[in-house]
N, C-alpha and C. Protein backbone atom coordinates (compact mmCIF):
# COMPACT_ATOMS: atom_id res chain seq x y z
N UNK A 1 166.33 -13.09 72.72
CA UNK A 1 166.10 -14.50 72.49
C UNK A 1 167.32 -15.18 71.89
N UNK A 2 168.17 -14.20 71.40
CA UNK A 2 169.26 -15.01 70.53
C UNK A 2 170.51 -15.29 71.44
N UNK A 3 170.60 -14.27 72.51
CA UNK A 3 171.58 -14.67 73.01
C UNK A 3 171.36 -16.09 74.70
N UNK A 4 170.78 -16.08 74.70
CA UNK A 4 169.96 -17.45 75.59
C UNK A 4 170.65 -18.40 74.73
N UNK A 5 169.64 -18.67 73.36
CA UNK A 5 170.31 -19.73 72.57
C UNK A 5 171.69 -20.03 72.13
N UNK A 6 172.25 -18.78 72.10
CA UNK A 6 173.71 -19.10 71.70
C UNK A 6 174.53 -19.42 72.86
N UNK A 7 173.87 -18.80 74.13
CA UNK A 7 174.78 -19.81 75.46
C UNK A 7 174.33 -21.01 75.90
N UNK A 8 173.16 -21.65 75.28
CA UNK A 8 172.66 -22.73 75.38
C UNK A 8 173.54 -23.65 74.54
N UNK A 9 174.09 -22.87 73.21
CA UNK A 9 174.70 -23.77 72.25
C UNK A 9 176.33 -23.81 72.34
N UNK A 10 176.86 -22.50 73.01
CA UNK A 10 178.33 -22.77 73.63
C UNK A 10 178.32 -23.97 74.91
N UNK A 11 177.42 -23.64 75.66
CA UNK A 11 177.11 -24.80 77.05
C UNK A 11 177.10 -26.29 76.58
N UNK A 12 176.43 -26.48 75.51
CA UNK A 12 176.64 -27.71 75.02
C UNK A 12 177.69 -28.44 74.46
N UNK A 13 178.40 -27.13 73.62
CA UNK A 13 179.35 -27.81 72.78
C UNK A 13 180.43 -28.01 73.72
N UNK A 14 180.59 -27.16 74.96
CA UNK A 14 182.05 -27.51 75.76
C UNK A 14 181.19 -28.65 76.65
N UNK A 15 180.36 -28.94 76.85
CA UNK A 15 180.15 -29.86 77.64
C UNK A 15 180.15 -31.14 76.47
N UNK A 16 180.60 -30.91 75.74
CA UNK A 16 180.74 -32.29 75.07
C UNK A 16 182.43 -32.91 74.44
N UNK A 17 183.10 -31.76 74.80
CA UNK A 17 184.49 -32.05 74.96
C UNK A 17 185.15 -32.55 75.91
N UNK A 18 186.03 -33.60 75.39
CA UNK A 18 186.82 -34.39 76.48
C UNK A 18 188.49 -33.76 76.43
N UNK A 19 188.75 -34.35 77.57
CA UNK A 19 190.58 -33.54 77.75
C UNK A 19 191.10 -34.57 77.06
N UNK A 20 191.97 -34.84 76.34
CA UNK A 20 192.94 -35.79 75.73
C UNK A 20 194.05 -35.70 76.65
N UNK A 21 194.60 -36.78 76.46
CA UNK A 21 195.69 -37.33 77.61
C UNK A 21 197.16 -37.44 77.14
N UNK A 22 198.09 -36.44 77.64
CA UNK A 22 199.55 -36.48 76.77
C UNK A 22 200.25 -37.96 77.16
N UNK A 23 200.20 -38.67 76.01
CA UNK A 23 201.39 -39.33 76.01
C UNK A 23 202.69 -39.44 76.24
N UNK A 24 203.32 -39.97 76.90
CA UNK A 24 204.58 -39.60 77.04
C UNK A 24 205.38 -40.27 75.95
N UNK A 25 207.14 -39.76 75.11
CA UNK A 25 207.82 -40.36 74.54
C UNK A 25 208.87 -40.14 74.58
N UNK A 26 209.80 -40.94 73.98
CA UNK A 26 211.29 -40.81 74.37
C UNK A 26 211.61 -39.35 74.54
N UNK A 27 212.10 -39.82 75.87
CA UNK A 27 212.91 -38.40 76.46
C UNK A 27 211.90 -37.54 77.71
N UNK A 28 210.50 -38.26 77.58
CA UNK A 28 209.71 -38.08 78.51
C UNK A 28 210.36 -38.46 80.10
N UNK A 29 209.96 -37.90 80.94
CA UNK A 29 210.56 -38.24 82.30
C UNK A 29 209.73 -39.58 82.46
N UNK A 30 208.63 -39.84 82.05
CA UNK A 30 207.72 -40.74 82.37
C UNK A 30 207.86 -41.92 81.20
N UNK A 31 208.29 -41.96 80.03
CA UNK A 31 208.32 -42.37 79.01
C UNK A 31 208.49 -44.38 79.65
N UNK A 32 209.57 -44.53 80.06
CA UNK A 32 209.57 -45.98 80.83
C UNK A 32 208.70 -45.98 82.54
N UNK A 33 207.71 -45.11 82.22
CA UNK A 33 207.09 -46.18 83.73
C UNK A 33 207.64 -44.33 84.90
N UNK A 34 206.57 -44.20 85.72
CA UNK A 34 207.19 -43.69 86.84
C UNK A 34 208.31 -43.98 87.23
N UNK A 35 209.22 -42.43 87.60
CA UNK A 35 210.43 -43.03 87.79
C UNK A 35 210.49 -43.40 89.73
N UNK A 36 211.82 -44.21 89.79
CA UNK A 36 211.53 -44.74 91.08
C UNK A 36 211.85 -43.69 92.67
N UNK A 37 212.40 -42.58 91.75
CA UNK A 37 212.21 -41.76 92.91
C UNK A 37 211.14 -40.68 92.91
N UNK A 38 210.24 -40.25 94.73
CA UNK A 38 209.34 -39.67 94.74
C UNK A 38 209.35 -38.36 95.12
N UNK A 39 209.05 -37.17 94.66
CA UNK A 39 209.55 -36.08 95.05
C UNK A 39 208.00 -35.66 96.27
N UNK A 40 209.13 -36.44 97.51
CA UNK A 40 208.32 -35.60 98.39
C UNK A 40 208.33 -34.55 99.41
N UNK A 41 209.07 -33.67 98.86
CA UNK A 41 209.05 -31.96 99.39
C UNK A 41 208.17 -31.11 98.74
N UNK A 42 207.97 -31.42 97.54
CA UNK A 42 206.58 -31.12 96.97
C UNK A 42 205.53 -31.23 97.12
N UNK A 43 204.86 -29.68 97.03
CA UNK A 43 203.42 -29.82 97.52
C UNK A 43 202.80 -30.45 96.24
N UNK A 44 201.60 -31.77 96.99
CA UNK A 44 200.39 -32.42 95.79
C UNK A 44 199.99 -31.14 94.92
N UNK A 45 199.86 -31.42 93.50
CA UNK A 45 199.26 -30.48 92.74
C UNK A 45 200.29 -29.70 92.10
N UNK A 46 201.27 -29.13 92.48
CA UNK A 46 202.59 -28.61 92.09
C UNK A 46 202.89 -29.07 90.61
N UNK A 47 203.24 -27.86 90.02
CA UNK A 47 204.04 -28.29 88.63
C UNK A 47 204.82 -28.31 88.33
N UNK A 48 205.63 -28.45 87.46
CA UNK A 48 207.29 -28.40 86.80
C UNK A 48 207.47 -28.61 85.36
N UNK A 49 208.29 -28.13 84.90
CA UNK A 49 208.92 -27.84 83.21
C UNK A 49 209.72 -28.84 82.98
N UNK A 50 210.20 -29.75 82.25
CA UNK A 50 210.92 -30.36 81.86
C UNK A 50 210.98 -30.44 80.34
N UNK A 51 212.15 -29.57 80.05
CA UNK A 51 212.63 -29.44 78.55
C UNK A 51 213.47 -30.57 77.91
N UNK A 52 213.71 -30.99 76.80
CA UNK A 52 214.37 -31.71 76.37
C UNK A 52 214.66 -31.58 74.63
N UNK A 53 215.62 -32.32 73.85
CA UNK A 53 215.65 -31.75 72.41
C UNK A 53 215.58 -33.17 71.90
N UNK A 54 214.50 -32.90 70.61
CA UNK A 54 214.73 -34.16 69.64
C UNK A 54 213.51 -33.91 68.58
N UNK A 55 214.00 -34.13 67.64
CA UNK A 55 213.30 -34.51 66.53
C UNK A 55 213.33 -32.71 65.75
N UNK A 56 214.73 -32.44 65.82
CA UNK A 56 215.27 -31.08 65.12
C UNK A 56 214.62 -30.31 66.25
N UNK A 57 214.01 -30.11 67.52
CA UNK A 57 213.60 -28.75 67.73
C UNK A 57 213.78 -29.57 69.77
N UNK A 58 213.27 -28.44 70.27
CA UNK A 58 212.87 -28.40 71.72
C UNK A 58 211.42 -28.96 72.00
N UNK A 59 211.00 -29.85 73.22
CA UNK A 59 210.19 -30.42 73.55
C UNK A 59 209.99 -29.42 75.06
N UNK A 60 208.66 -29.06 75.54
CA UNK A 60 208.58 -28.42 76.89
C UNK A 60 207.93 -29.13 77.77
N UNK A 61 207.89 -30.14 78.38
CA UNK A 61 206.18 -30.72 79.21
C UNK A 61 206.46 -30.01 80.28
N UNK A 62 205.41 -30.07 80.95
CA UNK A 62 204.18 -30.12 82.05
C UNK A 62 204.31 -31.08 82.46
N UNK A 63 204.58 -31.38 84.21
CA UNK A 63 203.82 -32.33 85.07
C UNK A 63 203.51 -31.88 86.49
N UNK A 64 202.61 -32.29 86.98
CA UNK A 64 202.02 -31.97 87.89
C UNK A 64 202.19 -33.36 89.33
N UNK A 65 202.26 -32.94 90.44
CA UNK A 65 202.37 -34.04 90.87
C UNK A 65 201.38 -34.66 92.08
N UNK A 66 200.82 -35.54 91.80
CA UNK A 66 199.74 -36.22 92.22
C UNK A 66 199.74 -36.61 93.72
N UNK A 67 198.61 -36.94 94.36
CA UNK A 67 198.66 -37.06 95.27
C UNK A 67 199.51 -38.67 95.89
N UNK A 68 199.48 -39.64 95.39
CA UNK A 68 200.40 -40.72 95.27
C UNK A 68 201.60 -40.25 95.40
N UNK A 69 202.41 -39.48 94.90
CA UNK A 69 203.45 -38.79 94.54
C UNK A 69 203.89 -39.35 93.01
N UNK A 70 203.19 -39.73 92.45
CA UNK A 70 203.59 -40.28 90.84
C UNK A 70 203.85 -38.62 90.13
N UNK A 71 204.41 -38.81 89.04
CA UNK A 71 203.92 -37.35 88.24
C UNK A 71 202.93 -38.11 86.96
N UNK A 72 202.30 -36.72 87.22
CA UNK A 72 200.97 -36.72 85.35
C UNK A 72 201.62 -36.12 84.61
N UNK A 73 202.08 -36.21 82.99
CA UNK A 73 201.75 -35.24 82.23
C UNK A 73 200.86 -34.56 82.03
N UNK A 74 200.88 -33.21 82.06
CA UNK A 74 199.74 -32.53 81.44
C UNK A 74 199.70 -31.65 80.28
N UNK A 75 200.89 -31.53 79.99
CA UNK A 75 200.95 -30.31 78.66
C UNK A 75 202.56 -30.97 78.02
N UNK A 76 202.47 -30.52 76.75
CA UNK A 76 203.72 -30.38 75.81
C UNK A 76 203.58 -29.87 74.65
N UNK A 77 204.54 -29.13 74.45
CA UNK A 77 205.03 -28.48 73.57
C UNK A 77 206.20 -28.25 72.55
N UNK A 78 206.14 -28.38 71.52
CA UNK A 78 207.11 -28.71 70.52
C UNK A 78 207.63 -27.01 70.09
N UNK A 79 209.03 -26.79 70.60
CA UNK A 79 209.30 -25.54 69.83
C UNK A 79 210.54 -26.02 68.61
N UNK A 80 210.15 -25.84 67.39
CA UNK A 80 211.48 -26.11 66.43
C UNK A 80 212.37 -25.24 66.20
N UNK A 81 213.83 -26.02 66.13
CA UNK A 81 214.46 -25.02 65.76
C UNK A 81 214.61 -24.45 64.38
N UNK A 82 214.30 -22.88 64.73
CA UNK A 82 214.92 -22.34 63.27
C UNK A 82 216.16 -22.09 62.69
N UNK A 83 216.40 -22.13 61.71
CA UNK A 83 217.44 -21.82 61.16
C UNK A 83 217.74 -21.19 59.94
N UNK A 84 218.31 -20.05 60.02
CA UNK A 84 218.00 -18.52 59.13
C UNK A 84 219.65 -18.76 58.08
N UNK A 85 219.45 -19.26 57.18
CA UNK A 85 220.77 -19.45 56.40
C UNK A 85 220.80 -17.88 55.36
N UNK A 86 220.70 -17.12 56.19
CA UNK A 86 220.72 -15.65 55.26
C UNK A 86 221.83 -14.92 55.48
């Protein structure tokens, strides 16, 4: 009986989560607006890495590219840099 309820109560709780939507910011490929060229040798759905540095460390996104040919963000990641003064 307990385990019914507890997938009744995981089922709920992810069904009540929403995806949050990455913003883009300086240094984003997207940051001013789709850019004006369309990458179309790429298959729809396709992803790509675009690294960049600011704010002391490395930035990683994610974009994926849509059927329009626009790109989405979908992921980013902040790696900082360390620095070992030993």
């Amino acid at each position: 009986m307990k385990i019914p309820l507890i997938l009744l109560g995981t089922a709920l709780a992810l069904s009540a989560c929403t995806t949050a939507t990455v913003e883009p910011i300086p240094g984003s490929i997207t940051y001013s607006g789709q850019p004006r060229t369309k990458l179309t040798k790429s298959p729809v759905g396709s992803t790509f890495e675009h690294r960049f540095y600011a704010d002391g460390g490395e930035y990683v996104e994610t974009y994926q590219i849509q059927p329009d040919r626009s790109l989405k963000l979908i992921w980013r990641r902040f790696l900082p840099d360390i620095i070992d003064d030993n």
